[in-house]
Protein backbone atom coordinates (compact mmCIF):
# COMPACT_ATOMS: atom_id res chain seq x y z
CA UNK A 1 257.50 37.69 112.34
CA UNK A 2 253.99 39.32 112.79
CA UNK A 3 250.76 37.01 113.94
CA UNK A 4 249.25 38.66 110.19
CA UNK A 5 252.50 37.59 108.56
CA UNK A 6 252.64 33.51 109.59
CA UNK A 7 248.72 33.33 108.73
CA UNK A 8 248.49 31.53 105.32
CA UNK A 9 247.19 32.54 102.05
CA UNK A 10 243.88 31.60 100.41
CA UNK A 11 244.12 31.14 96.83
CA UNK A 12 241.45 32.26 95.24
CA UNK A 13 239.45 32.35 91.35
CA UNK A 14 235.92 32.28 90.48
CA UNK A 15 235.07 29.29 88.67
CA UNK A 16 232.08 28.68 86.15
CA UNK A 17 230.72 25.80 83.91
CA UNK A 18 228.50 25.97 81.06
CA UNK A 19 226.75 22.92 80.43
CA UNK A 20 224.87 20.77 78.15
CA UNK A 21 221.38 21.37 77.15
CA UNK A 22 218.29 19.94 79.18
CA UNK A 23 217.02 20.41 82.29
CA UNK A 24 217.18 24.45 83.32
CA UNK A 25 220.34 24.80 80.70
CA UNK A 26 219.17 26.16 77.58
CA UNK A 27 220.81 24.95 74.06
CA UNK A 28 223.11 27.62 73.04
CA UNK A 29 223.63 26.27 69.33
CA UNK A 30 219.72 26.86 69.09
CA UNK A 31 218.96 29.85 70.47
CA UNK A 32 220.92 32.58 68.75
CA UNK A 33 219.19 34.69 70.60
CA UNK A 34 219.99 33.66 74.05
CA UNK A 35 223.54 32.92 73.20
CA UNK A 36 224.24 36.91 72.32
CA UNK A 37 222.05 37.55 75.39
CA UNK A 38 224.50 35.62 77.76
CA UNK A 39 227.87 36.54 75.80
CA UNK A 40 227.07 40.32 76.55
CA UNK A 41 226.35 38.89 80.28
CA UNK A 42 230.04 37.37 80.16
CA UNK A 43 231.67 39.95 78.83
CA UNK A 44 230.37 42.31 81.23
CA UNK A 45 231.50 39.78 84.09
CA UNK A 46 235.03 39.32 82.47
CA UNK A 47 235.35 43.22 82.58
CA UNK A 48 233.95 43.34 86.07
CA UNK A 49 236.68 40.55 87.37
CA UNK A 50 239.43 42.24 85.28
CA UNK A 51 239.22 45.62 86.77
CA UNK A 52 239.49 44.45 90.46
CA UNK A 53 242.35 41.87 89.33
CA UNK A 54 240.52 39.13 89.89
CA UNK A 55 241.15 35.46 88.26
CA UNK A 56 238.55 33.66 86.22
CA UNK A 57 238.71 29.77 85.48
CA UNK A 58 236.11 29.51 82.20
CA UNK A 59 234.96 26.06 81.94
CA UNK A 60 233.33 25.12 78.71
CA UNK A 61 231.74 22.17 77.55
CA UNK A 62 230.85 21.20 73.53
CA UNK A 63 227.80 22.83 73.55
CA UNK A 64 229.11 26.22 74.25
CA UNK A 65 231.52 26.06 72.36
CA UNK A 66 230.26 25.16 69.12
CA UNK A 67 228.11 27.64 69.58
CA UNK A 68 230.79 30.26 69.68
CA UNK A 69 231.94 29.13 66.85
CA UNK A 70 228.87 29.48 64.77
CA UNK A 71 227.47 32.88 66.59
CA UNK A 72 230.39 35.09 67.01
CA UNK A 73 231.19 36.32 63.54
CA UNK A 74 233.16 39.35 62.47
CA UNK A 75 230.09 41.94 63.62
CA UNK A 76 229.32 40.52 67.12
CA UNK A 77 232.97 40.56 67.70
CA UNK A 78 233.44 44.64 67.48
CA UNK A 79 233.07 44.53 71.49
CA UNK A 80 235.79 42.24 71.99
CA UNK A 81 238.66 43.48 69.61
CA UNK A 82 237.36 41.33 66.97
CA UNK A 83 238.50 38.12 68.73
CA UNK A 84 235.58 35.49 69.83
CA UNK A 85 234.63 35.60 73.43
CA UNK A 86 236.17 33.28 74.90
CA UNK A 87 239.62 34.02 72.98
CA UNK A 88 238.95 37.52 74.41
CA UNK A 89 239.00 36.69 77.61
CA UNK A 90 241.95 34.62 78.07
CA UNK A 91 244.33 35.98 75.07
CA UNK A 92 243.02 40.06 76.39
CA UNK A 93 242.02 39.92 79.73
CA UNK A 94 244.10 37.21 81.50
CA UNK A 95 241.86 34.44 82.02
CA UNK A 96 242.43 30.51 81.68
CA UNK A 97 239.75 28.66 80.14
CA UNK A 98 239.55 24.67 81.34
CA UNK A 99 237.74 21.60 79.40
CA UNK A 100 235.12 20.99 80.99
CA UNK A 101 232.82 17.71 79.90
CA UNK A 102 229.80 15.57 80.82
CA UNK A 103 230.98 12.62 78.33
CA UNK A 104 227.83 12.08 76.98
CA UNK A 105 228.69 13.09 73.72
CA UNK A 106 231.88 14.72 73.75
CA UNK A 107 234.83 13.56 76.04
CA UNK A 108 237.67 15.60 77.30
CA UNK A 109 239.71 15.67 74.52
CA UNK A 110 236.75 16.66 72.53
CA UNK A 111 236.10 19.85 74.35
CA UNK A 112 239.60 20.49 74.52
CA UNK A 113 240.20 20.36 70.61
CA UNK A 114 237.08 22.88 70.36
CA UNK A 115 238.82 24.87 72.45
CA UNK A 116 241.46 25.01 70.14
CA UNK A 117 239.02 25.38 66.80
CA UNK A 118 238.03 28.90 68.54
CA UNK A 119 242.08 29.98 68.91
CA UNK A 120 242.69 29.19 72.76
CA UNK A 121 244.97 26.80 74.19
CA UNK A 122 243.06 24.76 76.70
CA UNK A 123 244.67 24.50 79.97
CA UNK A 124 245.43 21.33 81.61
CA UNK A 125 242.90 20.92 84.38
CA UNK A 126 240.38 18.91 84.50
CA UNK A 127 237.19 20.80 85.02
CA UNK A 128 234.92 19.12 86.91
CA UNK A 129 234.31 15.34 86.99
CA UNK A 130 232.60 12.63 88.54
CA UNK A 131 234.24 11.04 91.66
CA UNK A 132 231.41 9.21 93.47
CA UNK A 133 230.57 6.67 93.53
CA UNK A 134 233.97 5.38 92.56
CA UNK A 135 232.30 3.05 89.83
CA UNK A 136 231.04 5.69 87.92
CA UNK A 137 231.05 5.61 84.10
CA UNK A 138 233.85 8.66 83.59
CA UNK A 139 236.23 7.16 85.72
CA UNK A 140 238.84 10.15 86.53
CA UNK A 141 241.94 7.84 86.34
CA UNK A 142 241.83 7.58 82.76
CA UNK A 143 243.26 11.12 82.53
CA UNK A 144 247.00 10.30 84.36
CA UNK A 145 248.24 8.10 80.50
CA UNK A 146 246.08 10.73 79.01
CA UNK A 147 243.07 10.00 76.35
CA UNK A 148 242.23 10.82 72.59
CA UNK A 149 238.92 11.96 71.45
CA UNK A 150 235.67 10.28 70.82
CA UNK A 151 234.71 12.81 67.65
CA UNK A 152 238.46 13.93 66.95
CA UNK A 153 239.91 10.60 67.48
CA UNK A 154 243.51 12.07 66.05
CA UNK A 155 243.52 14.76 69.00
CA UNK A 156 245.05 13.55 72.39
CA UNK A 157 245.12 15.85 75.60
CA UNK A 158 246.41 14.94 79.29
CA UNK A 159 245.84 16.42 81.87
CA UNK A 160 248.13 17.94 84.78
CA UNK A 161 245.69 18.57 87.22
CA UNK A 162 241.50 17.72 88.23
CA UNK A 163 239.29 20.17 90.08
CA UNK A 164 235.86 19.57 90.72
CA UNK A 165 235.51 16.29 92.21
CA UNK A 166 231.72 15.48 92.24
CA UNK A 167 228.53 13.46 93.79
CA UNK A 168 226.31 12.24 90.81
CA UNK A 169 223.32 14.57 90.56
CA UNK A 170 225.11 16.67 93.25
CA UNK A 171 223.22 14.75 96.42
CA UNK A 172 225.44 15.54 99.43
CA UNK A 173 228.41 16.70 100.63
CA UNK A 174 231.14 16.15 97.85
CA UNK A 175 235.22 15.96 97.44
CA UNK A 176 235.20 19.00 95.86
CA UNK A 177 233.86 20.43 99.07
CA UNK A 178 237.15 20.30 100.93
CA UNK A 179 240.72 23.11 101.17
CA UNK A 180 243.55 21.99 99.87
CA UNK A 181 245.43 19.81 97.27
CA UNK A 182 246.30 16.23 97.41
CA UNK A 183 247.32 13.40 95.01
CA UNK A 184 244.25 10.85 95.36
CA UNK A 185 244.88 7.29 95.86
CA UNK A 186 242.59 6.11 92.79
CA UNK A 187 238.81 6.06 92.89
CA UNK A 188 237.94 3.93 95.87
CA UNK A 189 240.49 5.85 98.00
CA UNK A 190 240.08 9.25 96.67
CA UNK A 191 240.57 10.94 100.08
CA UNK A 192 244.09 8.88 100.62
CA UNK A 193 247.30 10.72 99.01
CA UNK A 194 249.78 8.86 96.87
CA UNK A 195 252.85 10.89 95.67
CA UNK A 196 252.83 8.14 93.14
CA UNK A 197 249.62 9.11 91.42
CA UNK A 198 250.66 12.31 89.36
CA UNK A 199 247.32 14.15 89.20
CA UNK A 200 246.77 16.60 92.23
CA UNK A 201 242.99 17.68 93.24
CA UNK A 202 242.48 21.28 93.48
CA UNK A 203 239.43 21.55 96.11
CA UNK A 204 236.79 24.05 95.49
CA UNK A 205 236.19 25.14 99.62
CA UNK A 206 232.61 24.90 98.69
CA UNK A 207 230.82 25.22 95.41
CA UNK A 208 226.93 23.91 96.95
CA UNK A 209 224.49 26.27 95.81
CA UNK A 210 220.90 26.51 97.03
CA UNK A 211 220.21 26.66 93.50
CA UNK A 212 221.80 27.47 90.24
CA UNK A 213 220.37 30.99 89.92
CA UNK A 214 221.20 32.07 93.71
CA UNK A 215 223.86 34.17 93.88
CA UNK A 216 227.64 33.56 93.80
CA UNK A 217 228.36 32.31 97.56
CA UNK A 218 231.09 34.14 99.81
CA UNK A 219 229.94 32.14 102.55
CA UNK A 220 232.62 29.26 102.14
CA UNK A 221 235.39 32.10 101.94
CA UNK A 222 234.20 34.21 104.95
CA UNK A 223 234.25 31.09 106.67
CA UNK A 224 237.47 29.70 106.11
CA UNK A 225 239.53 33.39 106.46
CA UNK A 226 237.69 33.94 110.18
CA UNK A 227 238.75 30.08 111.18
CA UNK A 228 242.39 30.95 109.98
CA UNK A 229 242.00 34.64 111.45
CA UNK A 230 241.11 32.56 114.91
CA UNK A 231 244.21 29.84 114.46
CA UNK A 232 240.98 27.34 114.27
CA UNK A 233 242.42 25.34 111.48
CA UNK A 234 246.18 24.46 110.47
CA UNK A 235 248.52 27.55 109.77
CA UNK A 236 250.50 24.95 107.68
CA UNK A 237 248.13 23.92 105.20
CA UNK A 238 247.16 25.24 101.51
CA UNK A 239 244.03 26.29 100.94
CA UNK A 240 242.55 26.82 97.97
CA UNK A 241 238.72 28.43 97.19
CA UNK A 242 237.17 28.58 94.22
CA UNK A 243 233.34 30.51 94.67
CA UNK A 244 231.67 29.12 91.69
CA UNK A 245 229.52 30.63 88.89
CA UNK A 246 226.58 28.55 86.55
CA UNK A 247 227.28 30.77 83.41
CA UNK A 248 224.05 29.97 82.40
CA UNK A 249 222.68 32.45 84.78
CA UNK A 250 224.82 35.61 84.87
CA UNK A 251 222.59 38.13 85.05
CA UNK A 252 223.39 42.07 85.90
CA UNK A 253 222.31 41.59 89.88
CA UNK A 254 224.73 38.56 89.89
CA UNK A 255 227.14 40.53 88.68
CA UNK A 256 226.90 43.70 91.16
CA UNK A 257 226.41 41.30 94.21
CA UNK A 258 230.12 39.42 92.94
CA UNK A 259 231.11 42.47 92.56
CA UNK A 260 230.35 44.18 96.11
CA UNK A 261 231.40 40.40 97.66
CA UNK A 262 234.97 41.21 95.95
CA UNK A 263 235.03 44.79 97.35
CA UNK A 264 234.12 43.46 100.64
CA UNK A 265 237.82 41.28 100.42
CA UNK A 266 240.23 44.42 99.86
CA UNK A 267 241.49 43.95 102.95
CA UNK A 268 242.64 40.65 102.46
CA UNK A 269 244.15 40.93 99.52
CA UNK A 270 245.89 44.01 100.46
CA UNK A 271 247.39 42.00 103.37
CA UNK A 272 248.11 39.26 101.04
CA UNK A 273 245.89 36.80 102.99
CA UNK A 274 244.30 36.04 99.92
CA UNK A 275 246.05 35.80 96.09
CA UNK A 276 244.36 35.58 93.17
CA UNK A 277 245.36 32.43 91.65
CA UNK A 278 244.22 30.83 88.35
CA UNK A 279 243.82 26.95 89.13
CA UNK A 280 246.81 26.03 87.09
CA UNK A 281 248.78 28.31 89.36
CA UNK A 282 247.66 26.50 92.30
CA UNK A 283 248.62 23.48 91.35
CA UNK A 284 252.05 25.00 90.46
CA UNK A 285 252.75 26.45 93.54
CA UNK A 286 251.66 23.83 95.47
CA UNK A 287 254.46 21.99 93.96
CA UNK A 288 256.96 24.61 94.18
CA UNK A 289 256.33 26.34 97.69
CA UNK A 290 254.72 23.75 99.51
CA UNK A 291 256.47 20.80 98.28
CA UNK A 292 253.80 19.17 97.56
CA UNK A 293 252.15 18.20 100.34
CA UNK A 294 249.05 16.92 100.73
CA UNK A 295 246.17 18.67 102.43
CA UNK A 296 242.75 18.50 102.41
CA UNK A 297 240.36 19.83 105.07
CA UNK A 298 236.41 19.31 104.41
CA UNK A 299 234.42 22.12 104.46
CA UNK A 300 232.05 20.71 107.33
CA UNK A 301 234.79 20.18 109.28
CA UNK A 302 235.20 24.31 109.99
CA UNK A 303 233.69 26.20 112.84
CA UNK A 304 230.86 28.11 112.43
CA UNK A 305 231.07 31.58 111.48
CA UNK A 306 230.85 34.12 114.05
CA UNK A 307 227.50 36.65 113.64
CA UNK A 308 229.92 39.36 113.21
């Protein structure tokens, strides 16, 4: 066996969230115009990703969504083989598109029946959620018995697996911030494994931005391939990275600099040192191939990066 051969793999998708209105996020249902302004940005990125085989995790929440529904009739569909975008994109170019909820208005279940309203089947990962402090108001254990909606209360959904784990408002270093897949404990012991709770946590590597228009970050991945490239971390453990994307602010630089920061990986993913991996399929072959073992390694805890 080569040194290059026992290294192990980073799986790898980009991840991005739309969100609610307020703040910097604009209201998709009421602005038309913005809406068609962004889907042309996202369908330019889904083309992008497709043609270098990479793997896109879409999560949505309601707002989004409805406004798909209400803005991509039969003419603003001619781009996208007369399918919605979103449909598009998982049903034509291989993507997986996640729930992804605030529960202010909407829960899970919600967002996942609107999925379904536009003709995709959401998968089963939770797409971001609130994990501290343990006593907030989502409360992530909810999801192992599964829940019905708040405005569909005849549609149920459960999920399989959570991603995301956050820090309300984002302040500090979070649990999505971490390698690796484990089962947490329950909400005050979120960083303790229990093969008895069934829902693993998918960790992100790193998704902190400096802000939400900055560019995609590579940073995290460089990072974590040069401390496995130095035998700096364990050559036994699963790591996962997910560099993640506000929707919101796609733009055409964004695009070109994900684009060169993918370029920049062929030869890692010739080598096979890192797999394009929807989250789902994480979770899957964590299960299969690695037994399902639990790892988790925080992002703060790597080495720094070498100038070269």
């Amino acid at each position: 066996m080569t040194r290059e051969s026992r290294l192990p793999t980073v799986y790898m998708s980009i991840v991005s969230h739309n969100e609610e209105p307020g703040g910097s996020h604009p209201d998709f249902v009421a602005d038309r115009d913005f809406y068609l302004r962004n889907r042309e940005y996202t369908r330019k990125l889904g083309l992008m990703l497709h043609e270098k085989g990479a793997m896109w995790n879409i999560g949505s929440d309601w707002n989004y969504l409805v406004a798909v529904s209400q803005y991509d009739t039969k003419e603003v569909t001619i781009d996208t083989n007369g399918k919605n975008i979103l449909r598009w994109l998982v049903e034509d170019l291989g993507f997986e598109a996640d729930a992804h909820a605030h529960e202010t208005k909407y829960n899970y279940a919600d967002v996942a029946y609107l999925h379904t309203v536009l003709g995709v089947e959401p998968s089963l990962n939770v797409g971001g959620f609130l994990a501290e402090p343990p006593d907030n108001p989502q409360g992530w254990e909810k999801h192992i018995g599964g829940i019905s909606g708040w405005k569909y209360p005849d549609y149920s959904w459960k999920a399989k697996n959570l991603w995301g784990g956050g820090v309300f408002h984002h302040v500090g270093p979070e649990p999505q911030d971490t390698y690796g897949i484990w089962c947490p404990r329950d909400r005050n012991h979120f960083f303790e494994h229990s093969s008895d709770q069934p829902l693993p946590h998918i960790g992100s590597g790193c998704v902190r931005r400096r802000g939400p228009t900055e560019p995609v970050r590579f940073e995290p991945v460089w990072r974590i391939l040069e401390a496995i490239s130095t035998e700096a971390v364990p050559l036994d453990g699963f790591y996962t990275m997910t560099p993640f994307v506000c929707q919101t602010f796609i733009d055409d630089g964004m695009i070109q600099s994900l684009s060169d920061d993918i370029d920049a990986l062929s030869q890692y993913l010739e080598s096979g040192r890192v797999i394009w991996s929807s989250l789902t399929k994480m979770a899957d072959t964590w299960r299969t191939d690695y037994g399902a073992r639990p790892f988790c390694l925080a992002y703060d805890d790597l080495p720094e990066i070498s100038a070269e």
